[in-house]
PDB file of N, CA and C in Angstrom:
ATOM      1  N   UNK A   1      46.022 210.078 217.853  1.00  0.00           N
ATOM      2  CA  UNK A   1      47.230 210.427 218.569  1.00  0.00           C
ATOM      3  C   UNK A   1      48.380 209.504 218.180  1.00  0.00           C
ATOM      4  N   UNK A   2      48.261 208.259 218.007  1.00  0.00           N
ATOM      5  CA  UNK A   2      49.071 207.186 217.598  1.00  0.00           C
ATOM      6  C   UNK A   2      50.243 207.635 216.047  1.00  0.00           C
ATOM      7  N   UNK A   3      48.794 208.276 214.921  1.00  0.00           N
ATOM      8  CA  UNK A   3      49.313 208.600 213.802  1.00  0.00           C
ATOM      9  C   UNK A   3      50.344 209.218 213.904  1.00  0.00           C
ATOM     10  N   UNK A   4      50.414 211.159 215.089  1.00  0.00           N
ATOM     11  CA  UNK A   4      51.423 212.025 215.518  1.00  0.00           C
ATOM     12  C   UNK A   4      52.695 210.759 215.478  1.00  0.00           C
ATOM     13  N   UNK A   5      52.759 210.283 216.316  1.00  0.00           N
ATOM     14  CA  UNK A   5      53.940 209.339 216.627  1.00  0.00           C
ATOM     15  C   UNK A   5      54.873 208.672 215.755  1.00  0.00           C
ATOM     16  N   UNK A   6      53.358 207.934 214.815  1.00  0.00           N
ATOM     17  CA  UNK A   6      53.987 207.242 213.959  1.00  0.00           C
ATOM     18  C   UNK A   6      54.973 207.969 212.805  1.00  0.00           C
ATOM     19  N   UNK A   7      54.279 209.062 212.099  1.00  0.00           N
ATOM     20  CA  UNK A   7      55.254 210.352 211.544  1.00  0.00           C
ATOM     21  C   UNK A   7      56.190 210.637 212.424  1.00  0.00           C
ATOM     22  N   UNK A   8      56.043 210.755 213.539  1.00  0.00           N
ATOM     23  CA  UNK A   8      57.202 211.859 214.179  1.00  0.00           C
ATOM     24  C   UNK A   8      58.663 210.269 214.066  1.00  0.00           C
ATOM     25  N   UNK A   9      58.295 208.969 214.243  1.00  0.00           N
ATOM     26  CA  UNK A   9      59.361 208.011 214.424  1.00  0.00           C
ATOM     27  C   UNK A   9      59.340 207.914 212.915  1.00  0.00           C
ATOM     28  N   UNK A  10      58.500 208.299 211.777  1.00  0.00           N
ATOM     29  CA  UNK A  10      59.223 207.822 210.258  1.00  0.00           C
ATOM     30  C   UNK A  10      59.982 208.888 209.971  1.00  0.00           C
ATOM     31  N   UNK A  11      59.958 210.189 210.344  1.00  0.00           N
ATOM     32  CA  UNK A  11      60.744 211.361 210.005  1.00  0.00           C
ATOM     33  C   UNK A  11      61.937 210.957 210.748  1.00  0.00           C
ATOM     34  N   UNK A  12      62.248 210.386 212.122  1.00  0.00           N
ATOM     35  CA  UNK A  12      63.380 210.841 212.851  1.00  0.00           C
ATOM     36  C   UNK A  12      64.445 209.249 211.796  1.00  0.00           C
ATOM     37  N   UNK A  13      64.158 208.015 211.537  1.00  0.00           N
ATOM     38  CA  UNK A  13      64.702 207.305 210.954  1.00  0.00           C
ATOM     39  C   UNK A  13      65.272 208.071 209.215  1.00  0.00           C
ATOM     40  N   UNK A  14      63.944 208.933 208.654  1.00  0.00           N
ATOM     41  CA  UNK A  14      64.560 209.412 207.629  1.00  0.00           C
ATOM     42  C   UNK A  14      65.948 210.275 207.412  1.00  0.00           C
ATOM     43  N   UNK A  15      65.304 211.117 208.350  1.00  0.00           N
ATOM     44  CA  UNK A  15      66.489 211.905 208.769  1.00  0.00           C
ATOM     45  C   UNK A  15      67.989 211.234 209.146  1.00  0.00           C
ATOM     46  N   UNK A  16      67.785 210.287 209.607  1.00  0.00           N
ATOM     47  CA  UNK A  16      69.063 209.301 210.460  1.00  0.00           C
ATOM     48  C   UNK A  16      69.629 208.635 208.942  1.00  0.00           C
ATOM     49  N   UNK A  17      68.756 208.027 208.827  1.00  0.00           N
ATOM     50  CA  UNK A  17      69.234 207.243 207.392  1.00  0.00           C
ATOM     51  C   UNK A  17      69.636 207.880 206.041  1.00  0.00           C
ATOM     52  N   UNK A  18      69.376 209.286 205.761  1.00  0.00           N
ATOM     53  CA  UNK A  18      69.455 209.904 204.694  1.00  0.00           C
ATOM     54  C   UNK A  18      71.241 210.634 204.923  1.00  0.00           C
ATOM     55  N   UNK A  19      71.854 210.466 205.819  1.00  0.00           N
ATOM     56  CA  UNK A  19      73.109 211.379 205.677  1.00  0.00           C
ATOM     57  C   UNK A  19      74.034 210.292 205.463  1.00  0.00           C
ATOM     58  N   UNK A  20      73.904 209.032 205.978  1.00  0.00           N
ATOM     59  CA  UNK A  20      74.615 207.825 205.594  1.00  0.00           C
ATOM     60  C   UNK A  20      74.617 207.028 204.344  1.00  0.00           C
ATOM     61  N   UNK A  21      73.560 207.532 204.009  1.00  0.00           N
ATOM     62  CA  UNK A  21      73.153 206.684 202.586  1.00  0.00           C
ATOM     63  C   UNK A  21      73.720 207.985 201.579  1.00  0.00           C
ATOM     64  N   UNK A  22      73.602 208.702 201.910  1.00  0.00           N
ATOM     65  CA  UNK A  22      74.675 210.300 201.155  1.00  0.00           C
ATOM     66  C   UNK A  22      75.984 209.823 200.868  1.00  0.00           C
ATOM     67  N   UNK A  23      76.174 209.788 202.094  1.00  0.00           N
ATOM     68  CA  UNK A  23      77.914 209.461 202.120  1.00  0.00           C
ATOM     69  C   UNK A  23      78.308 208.375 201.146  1.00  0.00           C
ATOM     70  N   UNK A  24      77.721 207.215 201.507  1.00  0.00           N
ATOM     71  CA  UNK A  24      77.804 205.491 200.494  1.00  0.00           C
ATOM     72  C   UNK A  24      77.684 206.126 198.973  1.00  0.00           C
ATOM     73  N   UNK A  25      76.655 206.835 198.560  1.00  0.00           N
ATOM     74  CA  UNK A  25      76.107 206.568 197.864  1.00  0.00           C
ATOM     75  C   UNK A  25      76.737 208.087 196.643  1.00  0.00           C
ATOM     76  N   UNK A  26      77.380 208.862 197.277  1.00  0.00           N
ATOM     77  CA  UNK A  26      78.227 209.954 196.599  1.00  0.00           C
ATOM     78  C   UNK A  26      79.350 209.559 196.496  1.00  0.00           C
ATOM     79  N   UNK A  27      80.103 208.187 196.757  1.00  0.00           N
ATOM     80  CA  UNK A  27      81.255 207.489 196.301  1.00  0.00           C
ATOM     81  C   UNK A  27      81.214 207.021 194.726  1.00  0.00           C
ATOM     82  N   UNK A  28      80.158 206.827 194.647  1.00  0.00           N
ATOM     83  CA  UNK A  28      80.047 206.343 192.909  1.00  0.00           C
ATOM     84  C   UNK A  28      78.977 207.358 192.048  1.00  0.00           C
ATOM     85  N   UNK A  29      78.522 208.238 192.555  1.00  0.00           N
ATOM     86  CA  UNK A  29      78.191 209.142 191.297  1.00  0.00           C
ATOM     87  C   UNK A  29      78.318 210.189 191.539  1.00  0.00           C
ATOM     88  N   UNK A  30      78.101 211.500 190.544  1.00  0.00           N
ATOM     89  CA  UNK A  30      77.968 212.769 191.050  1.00  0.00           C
ATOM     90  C   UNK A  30      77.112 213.449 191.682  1.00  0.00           C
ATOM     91  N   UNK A  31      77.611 214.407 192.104  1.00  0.00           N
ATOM     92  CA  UNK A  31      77.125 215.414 193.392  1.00  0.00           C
ATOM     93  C   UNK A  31      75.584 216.075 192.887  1.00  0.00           C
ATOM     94  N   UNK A  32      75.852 216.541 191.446  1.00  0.00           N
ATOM     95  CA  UNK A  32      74.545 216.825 190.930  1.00  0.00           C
ATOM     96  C   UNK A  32      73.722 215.986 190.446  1.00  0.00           C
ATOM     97  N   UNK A  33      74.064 214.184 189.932  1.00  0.00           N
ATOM     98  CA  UNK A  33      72.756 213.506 190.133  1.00  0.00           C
ATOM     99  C   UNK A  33      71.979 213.295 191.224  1.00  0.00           C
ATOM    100  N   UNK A  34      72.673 213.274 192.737  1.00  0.00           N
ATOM    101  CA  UNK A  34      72.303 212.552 193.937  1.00  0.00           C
ATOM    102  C   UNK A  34      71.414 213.941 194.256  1.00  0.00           C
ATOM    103  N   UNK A  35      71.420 215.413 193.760  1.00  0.00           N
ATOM    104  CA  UNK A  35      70.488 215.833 193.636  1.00  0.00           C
ATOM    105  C   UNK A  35      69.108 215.722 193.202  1.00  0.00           C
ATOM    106  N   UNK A  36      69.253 215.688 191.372  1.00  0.00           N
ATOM    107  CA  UNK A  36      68.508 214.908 191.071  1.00  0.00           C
ATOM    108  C   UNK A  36      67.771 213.829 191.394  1.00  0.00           C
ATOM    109  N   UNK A  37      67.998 212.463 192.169  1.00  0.00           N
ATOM    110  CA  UNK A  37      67.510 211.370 192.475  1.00  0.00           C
ATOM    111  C   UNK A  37      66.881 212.159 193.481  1.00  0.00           C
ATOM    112  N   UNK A  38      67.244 213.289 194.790  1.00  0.00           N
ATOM    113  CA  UNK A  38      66.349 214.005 195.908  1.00  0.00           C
ATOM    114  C   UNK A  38      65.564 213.994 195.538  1.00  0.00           C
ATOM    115  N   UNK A  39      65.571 215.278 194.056  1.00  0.00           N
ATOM    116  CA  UNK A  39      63.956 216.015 193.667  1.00  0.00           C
ATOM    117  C   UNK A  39      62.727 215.283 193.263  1.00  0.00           C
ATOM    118  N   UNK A  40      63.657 214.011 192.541  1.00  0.00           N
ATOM    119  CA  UNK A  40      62.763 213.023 191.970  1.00  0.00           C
ATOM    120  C   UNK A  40      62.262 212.282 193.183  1.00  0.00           C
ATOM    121  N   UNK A  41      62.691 211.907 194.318  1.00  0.00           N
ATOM    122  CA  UNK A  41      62.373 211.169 195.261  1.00  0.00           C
ATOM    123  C   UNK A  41      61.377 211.606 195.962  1.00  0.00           C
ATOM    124  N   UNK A  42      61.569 212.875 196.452  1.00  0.00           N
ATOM    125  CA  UNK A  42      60.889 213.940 197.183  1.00  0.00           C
ATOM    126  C   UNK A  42      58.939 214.350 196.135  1.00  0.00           C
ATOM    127  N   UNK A  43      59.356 214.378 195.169  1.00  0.00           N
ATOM    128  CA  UNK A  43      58.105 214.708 194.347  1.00  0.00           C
ATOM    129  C   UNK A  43      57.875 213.482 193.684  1.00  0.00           C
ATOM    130  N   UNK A  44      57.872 212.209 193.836  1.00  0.00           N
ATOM    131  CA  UNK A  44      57.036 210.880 193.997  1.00  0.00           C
ATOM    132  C   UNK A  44      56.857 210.523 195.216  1.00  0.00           C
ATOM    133  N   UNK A  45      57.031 210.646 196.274  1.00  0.00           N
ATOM    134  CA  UNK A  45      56.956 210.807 197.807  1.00  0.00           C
ATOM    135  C   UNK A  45      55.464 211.483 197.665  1.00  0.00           C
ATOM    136  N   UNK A  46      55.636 212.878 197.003  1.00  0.00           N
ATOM    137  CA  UNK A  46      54.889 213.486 197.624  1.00  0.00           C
ATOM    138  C   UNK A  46      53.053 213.119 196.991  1.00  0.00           C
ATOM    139  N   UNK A  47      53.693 212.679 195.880  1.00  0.00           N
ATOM    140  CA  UNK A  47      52.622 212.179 194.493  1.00  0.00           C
ATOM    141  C   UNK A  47      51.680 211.322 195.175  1.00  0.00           C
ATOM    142  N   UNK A  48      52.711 209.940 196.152  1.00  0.00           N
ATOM    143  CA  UNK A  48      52.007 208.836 196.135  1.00  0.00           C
ATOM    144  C   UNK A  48      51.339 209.151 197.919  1.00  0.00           C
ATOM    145  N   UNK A  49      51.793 210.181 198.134  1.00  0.00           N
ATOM    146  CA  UNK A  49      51.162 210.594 199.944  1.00  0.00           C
ATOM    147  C   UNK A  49      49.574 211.278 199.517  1.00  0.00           C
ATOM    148  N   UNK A  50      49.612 211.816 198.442  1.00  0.00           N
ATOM    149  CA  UNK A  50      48.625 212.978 198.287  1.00  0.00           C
ATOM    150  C   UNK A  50      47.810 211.799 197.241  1.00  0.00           C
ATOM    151  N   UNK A  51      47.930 210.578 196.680  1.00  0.00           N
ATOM    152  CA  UNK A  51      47.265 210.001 196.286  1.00  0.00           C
ATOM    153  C   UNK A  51      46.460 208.698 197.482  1.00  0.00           C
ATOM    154  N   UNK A  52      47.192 208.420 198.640  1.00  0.00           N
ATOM    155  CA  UNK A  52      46.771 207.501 199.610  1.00  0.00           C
ATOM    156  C   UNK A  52      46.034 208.263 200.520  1.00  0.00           C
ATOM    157  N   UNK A  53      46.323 209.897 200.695  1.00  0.00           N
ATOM    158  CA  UNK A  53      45.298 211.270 201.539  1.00  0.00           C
ATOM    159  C   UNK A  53      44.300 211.409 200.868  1.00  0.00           C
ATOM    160  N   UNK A  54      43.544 210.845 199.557  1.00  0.00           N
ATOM    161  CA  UNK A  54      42.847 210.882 198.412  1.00  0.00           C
ATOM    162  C   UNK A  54      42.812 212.705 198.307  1.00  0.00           C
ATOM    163  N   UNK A  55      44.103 214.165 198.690  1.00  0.00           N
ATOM    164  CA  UNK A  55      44.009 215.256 197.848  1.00  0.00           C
ATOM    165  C   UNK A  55      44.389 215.266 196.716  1.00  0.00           C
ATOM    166  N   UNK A  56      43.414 216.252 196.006  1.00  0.00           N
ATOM    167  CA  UNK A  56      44.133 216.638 194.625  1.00  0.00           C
ATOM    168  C   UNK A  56      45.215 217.154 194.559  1.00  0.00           C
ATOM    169  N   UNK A  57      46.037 216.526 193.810  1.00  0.00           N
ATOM    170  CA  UNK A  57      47.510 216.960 193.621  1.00  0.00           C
ATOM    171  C   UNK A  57      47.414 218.150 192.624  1.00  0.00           C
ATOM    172  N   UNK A  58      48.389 219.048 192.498  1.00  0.00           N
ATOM    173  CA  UNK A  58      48.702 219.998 191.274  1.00  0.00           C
ATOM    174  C   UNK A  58      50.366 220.087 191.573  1.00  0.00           C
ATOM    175  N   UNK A  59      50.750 219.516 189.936  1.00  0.00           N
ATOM    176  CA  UNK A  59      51.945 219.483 189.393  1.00  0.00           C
ATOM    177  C   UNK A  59      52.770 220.649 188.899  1.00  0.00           C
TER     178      UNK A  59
END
């Protein structure tokens, strides 16, 4: 039950922290790298979750 929690408080900080760090951080580059850095972020996120869950990943 603890785990629920612990996700539900790392999602609500992500969420909080990801529109501010947008803003800072789309002052010095473009709109379509800070995409880029998402997809890349988001799919090593997901790489190193599904490697510590010991599932098989497919790329």
């Amino acid at each position: 039950m603890l785990k629920g929690y612990l996700y539900n408080i790392a999602s609500i900080l992500m969420m909080g922290i990801g529109p501010l760090l947008s803003k800072f951080g789309l002052l010095d580059i473009s709109i379509s790298m800070a995409a880029v850095i998402n997809a890349i972020t988001i799919i090593l996120a997901s790489y190193i979750w599904g490697l510590i869950s010991k599932k098989h990943i497919n790329l």
